[in-house]
Protein backbone atom coordinates (compact mmCIF):
# COMPACT_ATOMS: atom_id res chain seq x y z
CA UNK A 1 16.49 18.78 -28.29
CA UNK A 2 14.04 16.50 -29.20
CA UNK A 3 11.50 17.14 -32.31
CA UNK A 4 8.54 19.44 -31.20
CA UNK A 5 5.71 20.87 -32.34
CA UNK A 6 5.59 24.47 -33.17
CA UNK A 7 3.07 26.86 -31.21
CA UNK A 8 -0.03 27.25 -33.62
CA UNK A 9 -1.90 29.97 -31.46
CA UNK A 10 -2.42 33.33 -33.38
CA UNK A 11 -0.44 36.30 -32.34
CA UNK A 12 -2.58 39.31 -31.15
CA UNK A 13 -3.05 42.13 -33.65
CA UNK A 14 -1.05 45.12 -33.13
CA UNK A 15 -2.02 48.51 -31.87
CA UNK A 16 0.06 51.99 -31.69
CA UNK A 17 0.87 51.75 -27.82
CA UNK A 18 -0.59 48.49 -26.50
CA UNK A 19 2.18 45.87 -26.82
CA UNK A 20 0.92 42.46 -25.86
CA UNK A 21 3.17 39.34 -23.98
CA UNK A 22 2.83 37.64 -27.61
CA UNK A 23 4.45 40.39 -29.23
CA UNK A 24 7.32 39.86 -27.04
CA UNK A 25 7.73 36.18 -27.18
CA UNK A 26 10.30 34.43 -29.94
CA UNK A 27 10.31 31.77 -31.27
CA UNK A 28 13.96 30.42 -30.98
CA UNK A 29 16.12 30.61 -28.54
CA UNK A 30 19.70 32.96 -28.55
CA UNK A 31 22.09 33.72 -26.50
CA UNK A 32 20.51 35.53 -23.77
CA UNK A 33 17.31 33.13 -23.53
CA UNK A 34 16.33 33.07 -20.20
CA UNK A 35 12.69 31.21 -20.51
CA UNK A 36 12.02 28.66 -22.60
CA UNK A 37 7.86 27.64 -22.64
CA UNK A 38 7.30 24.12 -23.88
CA UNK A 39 3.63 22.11 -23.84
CA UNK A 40 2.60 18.77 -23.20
CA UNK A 41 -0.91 18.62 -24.71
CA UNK A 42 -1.44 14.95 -22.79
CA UNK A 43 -4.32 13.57 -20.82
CA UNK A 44 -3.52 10.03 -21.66
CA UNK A 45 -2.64 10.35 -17.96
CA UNK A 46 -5.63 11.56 -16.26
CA UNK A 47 -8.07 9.28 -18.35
CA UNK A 48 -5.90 6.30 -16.73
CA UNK A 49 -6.65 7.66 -13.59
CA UNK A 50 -10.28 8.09 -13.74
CA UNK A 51 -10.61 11.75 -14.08
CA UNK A 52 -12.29 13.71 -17.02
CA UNK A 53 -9.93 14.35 -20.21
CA UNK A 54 -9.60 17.40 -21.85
CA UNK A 55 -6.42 18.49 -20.55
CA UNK A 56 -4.60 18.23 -24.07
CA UNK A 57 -6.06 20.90 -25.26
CA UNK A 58 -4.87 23.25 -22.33
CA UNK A 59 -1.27 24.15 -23.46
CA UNK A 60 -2.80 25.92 -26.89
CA UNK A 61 -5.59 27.68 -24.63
CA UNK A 62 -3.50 29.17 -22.24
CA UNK A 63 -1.12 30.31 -25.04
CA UNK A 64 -3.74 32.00 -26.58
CA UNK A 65 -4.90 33.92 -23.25
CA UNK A 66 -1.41 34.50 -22.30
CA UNK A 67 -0.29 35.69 -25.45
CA UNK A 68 -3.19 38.77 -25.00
CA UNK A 69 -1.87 39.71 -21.31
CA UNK A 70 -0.12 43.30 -21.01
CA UNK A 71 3.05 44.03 -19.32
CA UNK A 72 2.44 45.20 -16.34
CA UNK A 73 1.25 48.72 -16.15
CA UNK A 74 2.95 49.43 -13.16
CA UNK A 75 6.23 47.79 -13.65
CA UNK A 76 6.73 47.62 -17.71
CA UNK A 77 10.68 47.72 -17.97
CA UNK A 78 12.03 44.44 -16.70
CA UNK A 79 9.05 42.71 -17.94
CA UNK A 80 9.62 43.34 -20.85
CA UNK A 81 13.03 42.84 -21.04
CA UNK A 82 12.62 39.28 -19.88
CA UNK A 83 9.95 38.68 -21.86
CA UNK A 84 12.04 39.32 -25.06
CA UNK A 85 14.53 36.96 -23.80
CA UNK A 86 11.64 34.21 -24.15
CA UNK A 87 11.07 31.74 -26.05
CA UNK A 88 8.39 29.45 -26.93
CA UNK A 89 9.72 26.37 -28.18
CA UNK A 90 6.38 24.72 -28.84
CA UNK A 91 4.72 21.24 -27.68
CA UNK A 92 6.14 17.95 -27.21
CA UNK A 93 4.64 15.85 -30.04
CA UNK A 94 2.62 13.19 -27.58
CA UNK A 95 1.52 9.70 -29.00
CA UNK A 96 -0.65 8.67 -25.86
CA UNK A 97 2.25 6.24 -24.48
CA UNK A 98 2.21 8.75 -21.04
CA UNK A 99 5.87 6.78 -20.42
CA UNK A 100 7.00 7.59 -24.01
CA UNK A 101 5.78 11.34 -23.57
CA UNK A 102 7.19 12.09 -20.72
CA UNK A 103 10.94 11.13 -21.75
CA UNK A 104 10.69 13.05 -24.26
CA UNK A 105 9.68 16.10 -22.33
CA UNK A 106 12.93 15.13 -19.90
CA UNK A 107 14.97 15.25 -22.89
CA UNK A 108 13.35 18.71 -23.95
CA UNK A 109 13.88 19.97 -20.20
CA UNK A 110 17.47 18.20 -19.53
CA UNK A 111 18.74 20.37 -22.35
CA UNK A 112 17.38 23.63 -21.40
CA UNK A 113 18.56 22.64 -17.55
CA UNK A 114 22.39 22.35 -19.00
CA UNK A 115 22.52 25.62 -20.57
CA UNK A 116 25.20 27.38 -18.85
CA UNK A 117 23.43 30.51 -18.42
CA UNK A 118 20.59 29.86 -16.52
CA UNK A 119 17.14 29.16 -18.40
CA UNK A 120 14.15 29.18 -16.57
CA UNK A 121 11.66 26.12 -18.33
CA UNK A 122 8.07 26.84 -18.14
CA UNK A 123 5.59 23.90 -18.94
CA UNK A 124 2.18 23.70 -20.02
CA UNK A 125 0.49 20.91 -19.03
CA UNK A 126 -1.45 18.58 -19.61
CA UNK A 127 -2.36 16.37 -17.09
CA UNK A 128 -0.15 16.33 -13.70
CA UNK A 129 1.53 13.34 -15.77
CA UNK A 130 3.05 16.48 -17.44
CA UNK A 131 5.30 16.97 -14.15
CA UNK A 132 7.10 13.76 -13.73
CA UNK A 133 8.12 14.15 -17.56
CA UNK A 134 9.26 17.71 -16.23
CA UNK A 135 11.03 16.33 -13.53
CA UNK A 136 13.30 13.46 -15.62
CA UNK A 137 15.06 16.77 -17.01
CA UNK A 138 16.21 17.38 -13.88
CA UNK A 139 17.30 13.37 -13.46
CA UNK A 140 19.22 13.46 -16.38
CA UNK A 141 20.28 16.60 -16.58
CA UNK A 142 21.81 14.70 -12.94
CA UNK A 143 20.92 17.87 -11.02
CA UNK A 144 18.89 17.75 -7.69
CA UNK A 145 15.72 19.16 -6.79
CA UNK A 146 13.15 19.66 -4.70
CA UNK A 147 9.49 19.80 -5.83
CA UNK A 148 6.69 21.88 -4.16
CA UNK A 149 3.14 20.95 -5.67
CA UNK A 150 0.28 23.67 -5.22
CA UNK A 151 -2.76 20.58 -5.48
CA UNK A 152 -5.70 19.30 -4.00
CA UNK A 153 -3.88 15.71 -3.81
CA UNK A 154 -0.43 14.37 -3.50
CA UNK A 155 -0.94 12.28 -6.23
CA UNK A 156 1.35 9.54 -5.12
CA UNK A 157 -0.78 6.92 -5.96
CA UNK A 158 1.08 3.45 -7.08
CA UNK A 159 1.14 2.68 -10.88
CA UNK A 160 -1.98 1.35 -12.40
CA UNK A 161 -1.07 -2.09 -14.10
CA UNK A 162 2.63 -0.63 -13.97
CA UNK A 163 1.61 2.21 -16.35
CA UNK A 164 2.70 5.81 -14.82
CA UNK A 165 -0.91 8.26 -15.03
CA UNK A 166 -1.92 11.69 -13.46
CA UNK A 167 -2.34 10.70 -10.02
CA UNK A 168 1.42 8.80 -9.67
CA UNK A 169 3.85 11.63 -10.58
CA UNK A 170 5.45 12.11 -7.10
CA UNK A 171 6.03 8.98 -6.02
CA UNK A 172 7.90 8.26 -9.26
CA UNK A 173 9.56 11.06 -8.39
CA UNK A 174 10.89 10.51 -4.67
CA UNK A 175 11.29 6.58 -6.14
CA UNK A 176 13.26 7.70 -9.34
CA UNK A 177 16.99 5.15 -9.27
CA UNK A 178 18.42 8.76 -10.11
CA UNK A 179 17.40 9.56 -6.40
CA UNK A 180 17.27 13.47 -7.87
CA UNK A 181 14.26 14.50 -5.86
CA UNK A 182 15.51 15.53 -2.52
CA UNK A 183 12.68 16.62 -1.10
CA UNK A 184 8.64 16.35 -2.13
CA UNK A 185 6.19 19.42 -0.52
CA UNK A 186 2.57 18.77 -1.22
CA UNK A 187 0.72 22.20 -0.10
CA UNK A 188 -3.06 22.98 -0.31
CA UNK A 189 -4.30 19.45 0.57
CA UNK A 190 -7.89 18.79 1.00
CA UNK A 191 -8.59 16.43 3.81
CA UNK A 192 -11.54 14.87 2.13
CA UNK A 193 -9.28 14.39 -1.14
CA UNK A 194 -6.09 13.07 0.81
CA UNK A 195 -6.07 9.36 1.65
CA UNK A 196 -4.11 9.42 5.35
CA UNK A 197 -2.17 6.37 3.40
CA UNK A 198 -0.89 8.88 1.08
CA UNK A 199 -0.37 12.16 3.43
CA UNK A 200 2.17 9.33 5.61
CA UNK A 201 3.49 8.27 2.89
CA UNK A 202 5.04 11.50 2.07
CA UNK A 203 6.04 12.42 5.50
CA UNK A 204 7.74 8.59 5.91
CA UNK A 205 9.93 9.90 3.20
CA UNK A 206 10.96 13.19 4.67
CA UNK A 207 8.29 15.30 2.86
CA UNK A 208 5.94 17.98 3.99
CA UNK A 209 1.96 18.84 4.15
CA UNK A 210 0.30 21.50 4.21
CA UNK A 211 -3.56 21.26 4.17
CA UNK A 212 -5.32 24.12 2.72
CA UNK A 213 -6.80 25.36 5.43
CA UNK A 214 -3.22 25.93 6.76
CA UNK A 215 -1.65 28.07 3.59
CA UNK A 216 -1.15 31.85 4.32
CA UNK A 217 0.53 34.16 1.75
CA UNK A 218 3.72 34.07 4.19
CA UNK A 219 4.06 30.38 4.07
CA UNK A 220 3.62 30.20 0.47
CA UNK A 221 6.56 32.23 -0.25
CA UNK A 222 8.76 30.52 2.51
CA UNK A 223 7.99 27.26 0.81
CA UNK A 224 10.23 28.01 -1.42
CA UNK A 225 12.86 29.16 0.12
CA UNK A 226 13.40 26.49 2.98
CA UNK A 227 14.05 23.75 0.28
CA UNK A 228 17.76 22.04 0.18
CA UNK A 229 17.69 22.30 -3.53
CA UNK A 230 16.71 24.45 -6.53
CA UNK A 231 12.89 24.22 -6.94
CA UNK A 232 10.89 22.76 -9.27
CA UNK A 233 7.09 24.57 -8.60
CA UNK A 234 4.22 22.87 -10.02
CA UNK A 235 0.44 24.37 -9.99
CA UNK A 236 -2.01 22.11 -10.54
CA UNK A 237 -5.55 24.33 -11.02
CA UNK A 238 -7.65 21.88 -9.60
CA UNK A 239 -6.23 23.36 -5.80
CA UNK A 240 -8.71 26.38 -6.46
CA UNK A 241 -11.86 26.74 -5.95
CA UNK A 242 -14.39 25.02 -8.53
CA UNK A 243 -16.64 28.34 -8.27
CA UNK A 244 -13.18 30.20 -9.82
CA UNK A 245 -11.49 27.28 -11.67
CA UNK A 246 -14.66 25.12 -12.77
CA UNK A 247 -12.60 23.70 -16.08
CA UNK A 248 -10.31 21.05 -14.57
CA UNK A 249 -10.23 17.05 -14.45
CA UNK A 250 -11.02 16.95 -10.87
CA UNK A 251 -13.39 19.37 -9.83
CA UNK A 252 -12.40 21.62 -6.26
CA UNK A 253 -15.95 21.97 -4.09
CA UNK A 254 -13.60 23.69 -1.35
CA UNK A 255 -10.68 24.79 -2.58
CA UNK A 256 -7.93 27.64 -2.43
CA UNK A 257 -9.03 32.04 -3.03
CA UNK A 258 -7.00 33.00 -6.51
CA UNK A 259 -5.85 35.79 -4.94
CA UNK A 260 -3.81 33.16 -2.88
CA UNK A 261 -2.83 31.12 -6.00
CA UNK A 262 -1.81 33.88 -8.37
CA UNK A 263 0.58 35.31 -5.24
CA UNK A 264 1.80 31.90 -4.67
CA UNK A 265 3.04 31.79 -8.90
CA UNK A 266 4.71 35.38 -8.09
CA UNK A 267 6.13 33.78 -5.35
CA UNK A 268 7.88 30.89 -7.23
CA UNK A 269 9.15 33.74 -10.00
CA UNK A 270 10.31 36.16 -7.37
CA UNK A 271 12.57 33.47 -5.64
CA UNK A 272 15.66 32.67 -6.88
CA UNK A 273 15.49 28.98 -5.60
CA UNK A 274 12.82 28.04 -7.97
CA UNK A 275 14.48 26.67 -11.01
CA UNK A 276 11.38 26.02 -13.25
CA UNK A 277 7.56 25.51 -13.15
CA UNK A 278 4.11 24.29 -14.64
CA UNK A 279 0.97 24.30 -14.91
CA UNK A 280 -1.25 21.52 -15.01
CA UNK A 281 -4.48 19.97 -15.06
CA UNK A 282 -6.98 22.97 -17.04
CA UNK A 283 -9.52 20.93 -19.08
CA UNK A 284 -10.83 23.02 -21.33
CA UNK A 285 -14.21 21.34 -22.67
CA UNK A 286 -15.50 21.49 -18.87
CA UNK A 287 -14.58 25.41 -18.50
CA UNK A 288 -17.44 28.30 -18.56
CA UNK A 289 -16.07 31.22 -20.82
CA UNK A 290 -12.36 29.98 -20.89
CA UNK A 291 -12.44 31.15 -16.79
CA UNK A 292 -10.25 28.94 -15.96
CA UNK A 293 -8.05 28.93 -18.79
CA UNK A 294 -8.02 32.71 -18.08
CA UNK A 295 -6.67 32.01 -15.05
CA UNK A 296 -3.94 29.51 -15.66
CA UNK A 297 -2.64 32.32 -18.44
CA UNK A 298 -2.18 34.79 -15.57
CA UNK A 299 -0.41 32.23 -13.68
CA UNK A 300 2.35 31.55 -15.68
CA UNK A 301 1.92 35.71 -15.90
CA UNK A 302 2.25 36.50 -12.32
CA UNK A 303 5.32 33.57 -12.37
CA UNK A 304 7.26 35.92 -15.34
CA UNK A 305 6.24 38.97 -13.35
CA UNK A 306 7.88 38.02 -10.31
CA UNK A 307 10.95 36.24 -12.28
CA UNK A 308 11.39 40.05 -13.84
CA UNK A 309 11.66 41.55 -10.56
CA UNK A 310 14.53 38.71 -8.97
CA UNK A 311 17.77 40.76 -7.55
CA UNK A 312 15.31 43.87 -8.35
């Protein structure tokens, strides 16, 4: 495991009665780990792309937020009993090299991925250069998978000056030599977002689209499950709606309901083809009372909540 930085968010003060998801958490990893959270505080990646940095400081900001979430007061037990078998291994120490970073997160999630029980990673991002960092685990940790990004864009734009950034993750991806990525699912497009270069170049590889205006709560989950290979799920937050997600690098003017989003992350926990997941893209000096950081928390909530409840 490569060196990384240890979490610096606060835990929540304790009350008789009113145990928190950071009172749960630990801080290394045992025997019977079964989710490991690392961060990627980079925006290196989305700067070179021409949207608005900030995304750095999301992993520590949805800590914090996440850490203050309940169990569930309907369904306590096997939350709780996954979340003590969590840990949060920190953040990737980033130098602004986006290439440089994002081996290093491989490394971090190639080790996790050969465990021989099976640990689920959960990464906070960062820009969506966080996810083809995620995905190198997978390459050389020489296991296969399929990726289904929640997102506005497919972000398979070509390299910029041969220098990887935040809108070129998934064509790295399907191109990777490791050929590791069977299959790439791009769901929520906008069509004003969504050059038709890019929406053929995914299906002339033997992806899929879905354009938001096509995603349903039944296709969501589905998505998951009609994939040839464990899943890596990725949720970038600028595929909601800038009126409920207004603190991201590339603002949504028509984008997905939250009450679609946060089913789609329960979704992804609940199915036992989804291997690991992130969350990407929250920009913290452009949010309006840490909304949208509030929001990315009780993603990767709704994700453990429906991870609890697998084989249930």
């Amino acid at each position: 495991m490569p060196d990384l930085l240890p979490p610096t968010v606060a835990m929540p003060g304790r009350r008789a009665g009113d145990v928190r998801v950071g009172h749960l958490l630990s801080d290394e990893p045992r025997g019977t780990t079964r989710v490991a959270i690392l961060g990627f505080p980079s925006d290196a990646g989305v700067e070179r792309n021409g949207g608005r940095p900030g995304a750095a400081l999301g992993p520590a900001l949805i800590r914090h937020h996440l850490y203050r979430l309940t169990p569930p007061g309907n369904a306590a037990d096997r939350f709780e009993q996954l979340l003590r078998s969590t840990v949060d291994l920190g953040d990737v120490a980033c130098t602004g090299e986006v290439a440089a970073d994002q081996q290093t997160l491989g490394e971090a999630v190639a080790e996790l991925l050969a465990f021989d029980q099976r640990i689920t990673p959960i990464v906070l991002g960062g820009g969506h250069e966080t996810t083809f960092g995620h995905f190198l685990g997978y390459a050389q940790a020489e296991q296969a998978v399929s990726i289904v990004n929640l997102d506005a864009h497919a972000d398979v734009r070509a390299l910029e000056d041969g220098q990887p950034h935040s809108g070129s993750p998934f064509r790295q991806a399907v191109e990777h030599p490791s050929g590791r990525c069977s299959r790439y699912t791009a769901a929520g497009l906008n069509p004003h977002s969504t050059a038709p270069g890019h929406a053929q170049w995914v299906a002339d590889r033997g992806g899929q689209v879905y354009w938001r205006s096509e995603l349903t709560a039944e296709l969501m989950a589905k998505l998951y499950t009609q994939q040839p290979d464990d899943v890596l799920a990725t949720f970038d937050l600028d595929a909601l709606d800038q009126s409920q997600a207004p603190g991201v690098s590339a603002p949504n003017a028509c984008g997905l309901d939250k009450r679609l989003w946060l089913y789609a992350a329960y979704a992804a926990g609940r199915s036992p083809m989804v291997r690991s997941m992130d969350v990407v893209e929250l920009s913290p000096p452009f949010d309006r009372d840490d909304q949208t950081a509030r929001l990315a928390a009780l993603t990767v909530w709704e994700f453990l909540v429906g991870l609890s409840q697998r084989n249930a």
